[in-house]
C-alpha atoms as a PDB file:
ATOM      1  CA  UNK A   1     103.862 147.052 -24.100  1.00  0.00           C
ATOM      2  CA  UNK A   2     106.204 147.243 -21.003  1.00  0.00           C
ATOM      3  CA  UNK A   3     106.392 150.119 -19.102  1.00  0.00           C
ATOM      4  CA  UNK A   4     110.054 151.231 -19.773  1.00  0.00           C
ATOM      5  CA  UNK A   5     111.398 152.658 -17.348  1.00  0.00           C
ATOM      6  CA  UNK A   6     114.042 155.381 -16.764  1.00  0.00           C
ATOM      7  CA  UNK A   7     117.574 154.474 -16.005  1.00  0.00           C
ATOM      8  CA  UNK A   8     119.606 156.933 -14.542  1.00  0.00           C
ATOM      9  CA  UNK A   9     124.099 157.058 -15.758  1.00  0.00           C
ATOM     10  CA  UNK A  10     126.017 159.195 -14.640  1.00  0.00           C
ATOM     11  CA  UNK A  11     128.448 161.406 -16.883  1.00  0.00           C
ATOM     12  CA  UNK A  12     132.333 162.265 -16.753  1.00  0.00           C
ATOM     13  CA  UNK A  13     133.847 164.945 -17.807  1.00  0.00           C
ATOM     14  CA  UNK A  14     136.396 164.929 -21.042  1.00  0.00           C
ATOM     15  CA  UNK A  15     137.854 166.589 -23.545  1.00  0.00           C
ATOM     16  CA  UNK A  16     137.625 166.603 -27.074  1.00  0.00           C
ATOM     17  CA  UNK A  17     140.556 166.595 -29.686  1.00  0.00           C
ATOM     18  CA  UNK A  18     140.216 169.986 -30.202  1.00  0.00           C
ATOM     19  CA  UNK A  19     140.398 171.165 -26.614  1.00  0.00           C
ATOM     20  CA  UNK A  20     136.763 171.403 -26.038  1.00  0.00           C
ATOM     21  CA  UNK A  21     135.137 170.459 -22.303  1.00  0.00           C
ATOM     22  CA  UNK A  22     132.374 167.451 -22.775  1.00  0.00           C
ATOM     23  CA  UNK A  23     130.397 165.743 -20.436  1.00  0.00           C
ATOM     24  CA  UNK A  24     130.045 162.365 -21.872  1.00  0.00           C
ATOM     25  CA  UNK A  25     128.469 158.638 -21.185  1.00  0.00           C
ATOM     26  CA  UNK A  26     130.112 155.984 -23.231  1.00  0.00           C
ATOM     27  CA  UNK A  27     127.375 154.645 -25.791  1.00  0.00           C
ATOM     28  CA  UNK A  28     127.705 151.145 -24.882  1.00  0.00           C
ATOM     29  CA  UNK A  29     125.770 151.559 -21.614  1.00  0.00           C
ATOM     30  CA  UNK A  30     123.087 152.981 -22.917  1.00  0.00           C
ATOM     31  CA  UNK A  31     122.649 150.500 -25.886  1.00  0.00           C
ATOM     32  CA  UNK A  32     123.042 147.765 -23.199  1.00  0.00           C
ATOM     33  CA  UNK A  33     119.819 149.446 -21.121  1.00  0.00           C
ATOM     34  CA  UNK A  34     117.688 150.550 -24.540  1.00  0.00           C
ATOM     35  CA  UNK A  35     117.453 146.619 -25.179  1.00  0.00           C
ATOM     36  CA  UNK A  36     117.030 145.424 -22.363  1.00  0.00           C
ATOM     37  CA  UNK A  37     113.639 147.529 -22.201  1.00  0.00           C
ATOM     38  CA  UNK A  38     115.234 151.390 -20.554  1.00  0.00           C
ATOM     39  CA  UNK A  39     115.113 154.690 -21.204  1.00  0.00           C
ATOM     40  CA  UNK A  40     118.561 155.856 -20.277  1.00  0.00           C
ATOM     41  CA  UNK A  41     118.226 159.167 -18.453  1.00  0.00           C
ATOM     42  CA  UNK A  42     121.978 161.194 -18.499  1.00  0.00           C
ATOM     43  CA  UNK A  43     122.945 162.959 -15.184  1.00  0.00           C
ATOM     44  CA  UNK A  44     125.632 165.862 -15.776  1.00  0.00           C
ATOM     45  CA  UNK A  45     127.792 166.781 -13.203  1.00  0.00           C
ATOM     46  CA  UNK A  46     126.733 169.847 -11.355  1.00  0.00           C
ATOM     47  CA  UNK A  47     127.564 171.433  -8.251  1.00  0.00           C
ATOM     48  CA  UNK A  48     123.998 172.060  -7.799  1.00  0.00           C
ATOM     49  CA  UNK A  49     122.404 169.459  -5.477  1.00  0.00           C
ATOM     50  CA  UNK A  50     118.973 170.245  -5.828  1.00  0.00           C
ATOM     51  CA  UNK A  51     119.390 169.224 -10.105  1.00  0.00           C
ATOM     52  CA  UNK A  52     121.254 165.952  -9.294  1.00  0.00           C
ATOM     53  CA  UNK A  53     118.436 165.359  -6.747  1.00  0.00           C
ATOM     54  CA  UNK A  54     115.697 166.497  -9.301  1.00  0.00           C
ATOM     55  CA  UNK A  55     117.149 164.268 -12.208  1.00  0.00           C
ATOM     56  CA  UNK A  56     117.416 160.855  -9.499  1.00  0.00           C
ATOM     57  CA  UNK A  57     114.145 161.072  -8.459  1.00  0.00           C
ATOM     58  CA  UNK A  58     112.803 161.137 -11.778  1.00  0.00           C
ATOM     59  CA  UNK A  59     114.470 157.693 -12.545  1.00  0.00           C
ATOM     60  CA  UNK A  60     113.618 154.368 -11.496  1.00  0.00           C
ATOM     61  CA  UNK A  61     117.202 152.710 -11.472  1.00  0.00           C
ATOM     62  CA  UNK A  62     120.936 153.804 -11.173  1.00  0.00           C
ATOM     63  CA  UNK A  63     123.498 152.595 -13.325  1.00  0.00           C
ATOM     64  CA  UNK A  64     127.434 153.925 -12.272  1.00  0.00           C
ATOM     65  CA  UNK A  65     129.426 153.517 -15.587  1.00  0.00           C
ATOM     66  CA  UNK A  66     133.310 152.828 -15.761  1.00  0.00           C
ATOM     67  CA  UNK A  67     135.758 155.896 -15.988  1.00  0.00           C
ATOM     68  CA  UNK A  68     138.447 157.413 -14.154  1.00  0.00           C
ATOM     69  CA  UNK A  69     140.243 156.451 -10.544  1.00  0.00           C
ATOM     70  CA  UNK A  70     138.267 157.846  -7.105  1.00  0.00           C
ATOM     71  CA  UNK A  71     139.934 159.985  -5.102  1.00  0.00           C
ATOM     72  CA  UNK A  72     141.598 157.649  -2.332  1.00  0.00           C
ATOM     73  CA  UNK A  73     140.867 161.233   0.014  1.00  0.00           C
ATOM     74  CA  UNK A  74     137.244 159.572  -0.241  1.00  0.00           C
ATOM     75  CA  UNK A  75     138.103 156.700   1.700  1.00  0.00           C
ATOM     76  CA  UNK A  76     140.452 158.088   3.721  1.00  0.00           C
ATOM     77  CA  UNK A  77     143.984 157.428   2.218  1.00  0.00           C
ATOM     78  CA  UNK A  78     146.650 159.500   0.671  1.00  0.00           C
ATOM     79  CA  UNK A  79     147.181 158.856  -3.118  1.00  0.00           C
ATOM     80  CA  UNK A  80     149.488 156.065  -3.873  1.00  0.00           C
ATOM     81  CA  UNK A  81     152.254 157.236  -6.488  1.00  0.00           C
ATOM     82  CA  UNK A  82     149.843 155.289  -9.422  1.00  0.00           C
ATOM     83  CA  UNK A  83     147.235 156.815  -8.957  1.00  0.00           C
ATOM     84  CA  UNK A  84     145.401 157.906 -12.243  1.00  0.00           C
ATOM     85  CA  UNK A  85     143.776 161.037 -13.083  1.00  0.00           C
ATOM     86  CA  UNK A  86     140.635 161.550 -10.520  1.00  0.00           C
ATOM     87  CA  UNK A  87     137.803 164.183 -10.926  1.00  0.00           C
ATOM     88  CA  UNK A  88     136.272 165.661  -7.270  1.00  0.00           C
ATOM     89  CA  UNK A  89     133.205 166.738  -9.443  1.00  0.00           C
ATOM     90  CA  UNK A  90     132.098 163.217 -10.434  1.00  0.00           C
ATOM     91  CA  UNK A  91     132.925 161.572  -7.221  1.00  0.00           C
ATOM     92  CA  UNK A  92     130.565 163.760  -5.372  1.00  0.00           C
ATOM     93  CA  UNK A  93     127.618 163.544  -7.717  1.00  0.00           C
ATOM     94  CA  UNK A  94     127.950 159.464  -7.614  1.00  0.00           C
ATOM     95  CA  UNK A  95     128.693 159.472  -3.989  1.00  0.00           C
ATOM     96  CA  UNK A  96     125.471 161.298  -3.475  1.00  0.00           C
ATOM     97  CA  UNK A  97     123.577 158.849  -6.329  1.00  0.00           C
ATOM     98  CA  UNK A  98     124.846 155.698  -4.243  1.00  0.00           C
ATOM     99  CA  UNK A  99     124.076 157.071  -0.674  1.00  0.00           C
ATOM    100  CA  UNK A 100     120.384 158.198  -1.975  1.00  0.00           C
ATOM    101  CA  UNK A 101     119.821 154.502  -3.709  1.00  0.00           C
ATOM    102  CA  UNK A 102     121.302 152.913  -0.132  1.00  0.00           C
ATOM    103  CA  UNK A 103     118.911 155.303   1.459  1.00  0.00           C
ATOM    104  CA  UNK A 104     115.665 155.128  -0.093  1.00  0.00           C
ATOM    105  CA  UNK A 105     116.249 151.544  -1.497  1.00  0.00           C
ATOM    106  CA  UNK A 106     116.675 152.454  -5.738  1.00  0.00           C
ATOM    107  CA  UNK A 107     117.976 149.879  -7.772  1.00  0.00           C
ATOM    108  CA  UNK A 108     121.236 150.139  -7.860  1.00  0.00           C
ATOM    109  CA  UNK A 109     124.168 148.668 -10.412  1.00  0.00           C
ATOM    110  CA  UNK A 110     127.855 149.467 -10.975  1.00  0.00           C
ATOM    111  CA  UNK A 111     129.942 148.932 -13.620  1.00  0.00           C
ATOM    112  CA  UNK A 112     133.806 148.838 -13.236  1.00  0.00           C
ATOM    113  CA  UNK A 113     134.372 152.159 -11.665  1.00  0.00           C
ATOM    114  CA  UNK A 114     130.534 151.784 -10.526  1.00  0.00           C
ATOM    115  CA  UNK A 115     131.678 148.818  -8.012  1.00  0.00           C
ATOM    116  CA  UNK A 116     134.285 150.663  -6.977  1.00  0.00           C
ATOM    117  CA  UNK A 117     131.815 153.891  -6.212  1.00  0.00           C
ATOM    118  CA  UNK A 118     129.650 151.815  -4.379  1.00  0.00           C
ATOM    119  CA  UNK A 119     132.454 150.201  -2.256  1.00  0.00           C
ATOM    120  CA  UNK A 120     133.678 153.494  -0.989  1.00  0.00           C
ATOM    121  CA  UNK A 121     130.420 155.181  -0.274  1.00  0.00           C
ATOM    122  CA  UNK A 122     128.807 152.407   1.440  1.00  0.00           C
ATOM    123  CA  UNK A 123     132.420 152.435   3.686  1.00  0.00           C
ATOM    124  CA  UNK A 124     134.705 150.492   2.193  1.00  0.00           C
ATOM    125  CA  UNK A 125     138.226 150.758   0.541  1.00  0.00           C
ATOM    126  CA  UNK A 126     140.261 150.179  -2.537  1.00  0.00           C
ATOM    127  CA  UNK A 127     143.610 149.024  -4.123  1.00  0.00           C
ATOM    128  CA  UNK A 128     144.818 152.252  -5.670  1.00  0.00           C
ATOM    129  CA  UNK A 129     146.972 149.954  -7.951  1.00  0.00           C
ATOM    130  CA  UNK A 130     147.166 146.425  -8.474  1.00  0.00           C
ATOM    131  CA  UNK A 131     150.410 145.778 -10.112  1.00  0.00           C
ATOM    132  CA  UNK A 132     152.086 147.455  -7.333  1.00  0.00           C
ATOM    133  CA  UNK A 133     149.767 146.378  -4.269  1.00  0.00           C
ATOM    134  CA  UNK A 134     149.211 142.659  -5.662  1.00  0.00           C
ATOM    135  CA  UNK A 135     152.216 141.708  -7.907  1.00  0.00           C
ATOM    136  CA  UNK A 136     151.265 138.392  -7.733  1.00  0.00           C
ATOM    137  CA  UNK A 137     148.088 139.360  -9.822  1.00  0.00           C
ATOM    138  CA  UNK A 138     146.601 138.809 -13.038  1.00  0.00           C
ATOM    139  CA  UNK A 139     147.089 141.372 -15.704  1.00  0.00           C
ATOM    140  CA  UNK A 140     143.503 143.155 -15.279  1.00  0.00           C
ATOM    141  CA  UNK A 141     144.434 145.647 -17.512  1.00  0.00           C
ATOM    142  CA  UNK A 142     144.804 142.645 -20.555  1.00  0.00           C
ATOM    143  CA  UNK A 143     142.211 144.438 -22.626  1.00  0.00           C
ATOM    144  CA  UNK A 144     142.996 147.993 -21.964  1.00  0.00           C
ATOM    145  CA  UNK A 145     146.304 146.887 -23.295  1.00  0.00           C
ATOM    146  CA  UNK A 146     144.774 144.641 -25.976  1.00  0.00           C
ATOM    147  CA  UNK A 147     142.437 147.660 -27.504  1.00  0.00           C
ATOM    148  CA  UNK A 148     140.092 145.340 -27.755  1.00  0.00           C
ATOM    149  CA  UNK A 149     137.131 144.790 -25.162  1.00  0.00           C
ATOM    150  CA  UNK A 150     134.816 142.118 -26.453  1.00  0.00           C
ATOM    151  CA  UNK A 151     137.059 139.016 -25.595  1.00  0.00           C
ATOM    152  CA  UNK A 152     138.256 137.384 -22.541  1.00  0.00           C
ATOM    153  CA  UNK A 153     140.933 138.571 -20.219  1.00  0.00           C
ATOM    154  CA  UNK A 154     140.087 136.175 -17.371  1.00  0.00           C
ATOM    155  CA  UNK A 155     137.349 133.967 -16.311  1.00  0.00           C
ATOM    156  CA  UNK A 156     135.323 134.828 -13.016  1.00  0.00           C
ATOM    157  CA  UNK A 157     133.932 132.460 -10.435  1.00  0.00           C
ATOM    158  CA  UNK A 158     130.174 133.558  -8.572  1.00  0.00           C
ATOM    159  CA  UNK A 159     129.021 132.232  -5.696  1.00  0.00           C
ATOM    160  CA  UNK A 160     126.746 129.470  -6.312  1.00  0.00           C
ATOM    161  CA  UNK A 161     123.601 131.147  -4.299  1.00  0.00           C
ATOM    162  CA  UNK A 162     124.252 134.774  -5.272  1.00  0.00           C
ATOM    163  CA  UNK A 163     121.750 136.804  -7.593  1.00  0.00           C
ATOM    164  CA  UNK A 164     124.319 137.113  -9.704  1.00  0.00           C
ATOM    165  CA  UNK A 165     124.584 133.198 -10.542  1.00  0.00           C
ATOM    166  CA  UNK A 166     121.011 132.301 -10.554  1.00  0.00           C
ATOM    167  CA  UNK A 167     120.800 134.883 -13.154  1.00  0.00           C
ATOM    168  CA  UNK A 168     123.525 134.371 -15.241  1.00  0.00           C
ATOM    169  CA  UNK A 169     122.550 130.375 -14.999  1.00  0.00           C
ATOM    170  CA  UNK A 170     126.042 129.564 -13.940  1.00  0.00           C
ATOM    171  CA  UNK A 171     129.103 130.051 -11.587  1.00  0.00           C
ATOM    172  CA  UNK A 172     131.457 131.097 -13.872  1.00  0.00           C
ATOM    173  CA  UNK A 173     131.656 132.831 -17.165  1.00  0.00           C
ATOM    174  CA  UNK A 174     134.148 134.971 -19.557  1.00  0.00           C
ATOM    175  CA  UNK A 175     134.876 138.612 -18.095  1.00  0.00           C
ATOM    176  CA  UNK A 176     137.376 141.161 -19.907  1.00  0.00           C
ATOM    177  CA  UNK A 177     139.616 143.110 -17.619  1.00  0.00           C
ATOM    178  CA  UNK A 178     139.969 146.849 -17.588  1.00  0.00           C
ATOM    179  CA  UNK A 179     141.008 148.128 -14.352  1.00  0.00           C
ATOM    180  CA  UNK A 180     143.829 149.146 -12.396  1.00  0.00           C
ATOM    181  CA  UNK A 181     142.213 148.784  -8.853  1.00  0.00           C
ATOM    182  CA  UNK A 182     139.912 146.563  -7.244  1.00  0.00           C
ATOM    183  CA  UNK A 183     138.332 146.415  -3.939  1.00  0.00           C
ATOM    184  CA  UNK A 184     140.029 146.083  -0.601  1.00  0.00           C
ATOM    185  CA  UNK A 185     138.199 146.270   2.680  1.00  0.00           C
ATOM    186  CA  UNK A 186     134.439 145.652   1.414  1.00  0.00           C
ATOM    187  CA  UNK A 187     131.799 147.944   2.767  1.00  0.00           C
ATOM    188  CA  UNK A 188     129.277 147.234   5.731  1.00  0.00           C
ATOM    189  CA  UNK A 189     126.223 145.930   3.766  1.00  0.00           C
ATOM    190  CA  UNK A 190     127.755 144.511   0.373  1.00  0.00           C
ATOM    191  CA  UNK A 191     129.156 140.715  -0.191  1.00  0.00           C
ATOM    192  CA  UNK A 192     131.239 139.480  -2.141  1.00  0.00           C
ATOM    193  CA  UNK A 193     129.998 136.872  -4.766  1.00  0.00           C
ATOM    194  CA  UNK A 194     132.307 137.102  -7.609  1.00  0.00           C
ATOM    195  CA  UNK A 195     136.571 136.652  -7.725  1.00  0.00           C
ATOM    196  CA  UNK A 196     138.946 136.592 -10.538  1.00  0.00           C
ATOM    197  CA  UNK A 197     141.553 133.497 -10.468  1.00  0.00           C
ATOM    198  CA  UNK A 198     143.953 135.611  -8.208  1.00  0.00           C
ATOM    199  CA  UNK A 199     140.772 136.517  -5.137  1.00  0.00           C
ATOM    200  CA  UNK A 200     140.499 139.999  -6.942  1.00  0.00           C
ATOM    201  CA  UNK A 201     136.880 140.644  -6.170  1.00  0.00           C
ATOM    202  CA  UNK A 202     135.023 140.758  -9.140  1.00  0.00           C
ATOM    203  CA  UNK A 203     131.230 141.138  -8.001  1.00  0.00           C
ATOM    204  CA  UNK A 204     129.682 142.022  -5.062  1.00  0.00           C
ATOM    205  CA  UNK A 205     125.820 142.616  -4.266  1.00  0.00           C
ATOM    206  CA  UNK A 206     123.701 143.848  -1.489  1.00  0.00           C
ATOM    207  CA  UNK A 207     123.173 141.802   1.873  1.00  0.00           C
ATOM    208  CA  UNK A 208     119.426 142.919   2.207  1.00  0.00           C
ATOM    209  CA  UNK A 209     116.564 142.544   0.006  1.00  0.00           C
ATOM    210  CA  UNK A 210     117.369 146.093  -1.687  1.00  0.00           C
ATOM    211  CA  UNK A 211     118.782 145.555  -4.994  1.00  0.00           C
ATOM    212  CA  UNK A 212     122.727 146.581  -5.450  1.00  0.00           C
ATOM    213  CA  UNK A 213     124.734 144.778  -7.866  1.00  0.00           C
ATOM    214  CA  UNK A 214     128.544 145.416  -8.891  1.00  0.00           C
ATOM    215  CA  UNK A 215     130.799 143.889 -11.152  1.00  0.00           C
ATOM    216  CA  UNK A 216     134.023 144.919 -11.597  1.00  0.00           C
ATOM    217  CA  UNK A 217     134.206 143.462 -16.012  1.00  0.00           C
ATOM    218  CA  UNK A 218     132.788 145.411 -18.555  1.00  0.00           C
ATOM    219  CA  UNK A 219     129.344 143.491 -19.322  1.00  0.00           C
ATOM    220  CA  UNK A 220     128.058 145.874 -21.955  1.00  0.00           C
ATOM    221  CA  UNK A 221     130.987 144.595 -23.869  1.00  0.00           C
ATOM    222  CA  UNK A 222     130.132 141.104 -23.582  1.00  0.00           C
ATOM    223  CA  UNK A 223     126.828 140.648 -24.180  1.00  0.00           C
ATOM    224  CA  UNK A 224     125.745 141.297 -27.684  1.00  0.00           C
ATOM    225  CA  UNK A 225     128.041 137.765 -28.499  1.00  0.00           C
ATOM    226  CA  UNK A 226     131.334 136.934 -26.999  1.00  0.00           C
ATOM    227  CA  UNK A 227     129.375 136.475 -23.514  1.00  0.00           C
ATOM    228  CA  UNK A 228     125.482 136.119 -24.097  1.00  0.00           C
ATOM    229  CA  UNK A 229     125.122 135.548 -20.692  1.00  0.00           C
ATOM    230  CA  UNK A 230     125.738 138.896 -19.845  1.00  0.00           C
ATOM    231  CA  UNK A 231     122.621 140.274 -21.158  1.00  0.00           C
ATOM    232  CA  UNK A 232     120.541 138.595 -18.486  1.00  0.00           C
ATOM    233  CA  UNK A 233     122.237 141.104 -16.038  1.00  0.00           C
ATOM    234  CA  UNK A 234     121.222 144.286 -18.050  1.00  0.00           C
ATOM    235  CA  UNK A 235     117.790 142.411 -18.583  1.00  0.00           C
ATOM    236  CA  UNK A 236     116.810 141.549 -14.536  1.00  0.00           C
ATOM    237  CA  UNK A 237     118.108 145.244 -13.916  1.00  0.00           C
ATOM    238  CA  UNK A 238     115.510 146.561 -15.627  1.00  0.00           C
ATOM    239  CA  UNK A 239     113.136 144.465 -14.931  1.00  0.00           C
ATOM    240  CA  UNK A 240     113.210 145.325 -11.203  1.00  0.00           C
ATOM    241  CA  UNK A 241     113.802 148.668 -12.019  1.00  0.00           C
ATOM    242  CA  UNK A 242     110.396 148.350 -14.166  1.00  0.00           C
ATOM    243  CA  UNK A 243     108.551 146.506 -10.573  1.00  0.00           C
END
């Protein structure tokens, strides 16, 4: 048997119905990494470096999950009137999650909010709204508004000699559309290899030979049958996470 082995995700912070404070991890994510051969390994939000820095050392692999907007004071911008809610807490622990896998070369994959992360804390910026910054976009917030996540809200193109596409076995493929901002000004290191129809950047990876993949669609979504494809992504994470 495969050594399996441990995938670090980051929480958010929520609230229950009744009022109550959670720290949660959407289950998708982690049913995504289970079959693809992981052991998902939580990381709560705590002010305390030295935990964070206990609980990423122990895992093999970072995954940044989707969730609420970044701070724009992270990248050095005020907040654009659309901005949604933001959580300081969060952004620091996956600030410090993405710098450390940049650092000390950990696999490293982000998910919606997770490309976004990476974008800003390798140096780069963001559209703090895309219906108001790029009118003349697509609706990427077609399944948000749908309620329903497992079909298509746009296609996406990737570059023909990107990781991404050898993967995947093609250069383009179904991608549902959840987000309210997108990438701007990308970040010193990262490239892009993946657009929507209207040049929102939909993908992006690592220039080097250290392993950092985003994707701005939901692929844990996708995979189990309206995009098979998409399972290849989950299953060559962990399988350099596992190396």
């Amino acid at each position: 048997m495969h050594h399996r082995p441990f995938i670090g995700v980051s929480c958010m912070n929520s609230r229950h119905e009744g009022g109550a404070d959670l720290m949660a991890v959407r289950p998708t994510y982690l049913r995504a990494l289970e079959a693809a051969g992981a052991i998902p390994q939580l990381i709560h939000l705590s002010a305390d470096e030295q935990v964070i820095r206990t609980l990423f050392d122990r895992c093999d692999g970072i995954l940044l999950p989707g969730g609420d907007d970044i701070d724009p004071a992270c990248y050095g911008e005020s907040p654009h009137e659309a901005l949604g809610d933001v959580d300081a807490e969060r952004d620091t622990v996956e600030l410090a999650l993405a710098r450390w896998c940049r650092d000390e070369r950990k696999p490293l994959l982000g998910i919606c909010r997770g490309i976004q992360l990476i974008n800003v804390a390798f140096g780069g910026t963001l559209w703090q709204d895309i219906p108001s910054q790029l009118p003349a976009g697509l609706d990427h917030q077609y399944n948000t508004h749908l309620r329903v996540y497992d079909v298509e809200g746009h296609r996406i193109r990737l570059t023909a000699d990107s990781w991404l596409a050898q993967q995947l076995a093609c250069t383009e493929l179904l991608a549902n559309s959840m987000h309210h901002q997108a990438l701007k000004a990308v970040a010193p290191g990262l490239r892009v290899t993946g657009l929507a129809p209207d040049g929102v950047i939909e993908a992006v990876e690592g220039e080097g030979d250290h392993f950092v993949v985003g994707v701005q669609c939901h692929p844990e979504h996708l995979w189990r049958s309206a995009e098979p494809r998409w399972r290849r992504l989950f299953d060559s994470f962990v399988a350099i996470c596992r190396g």
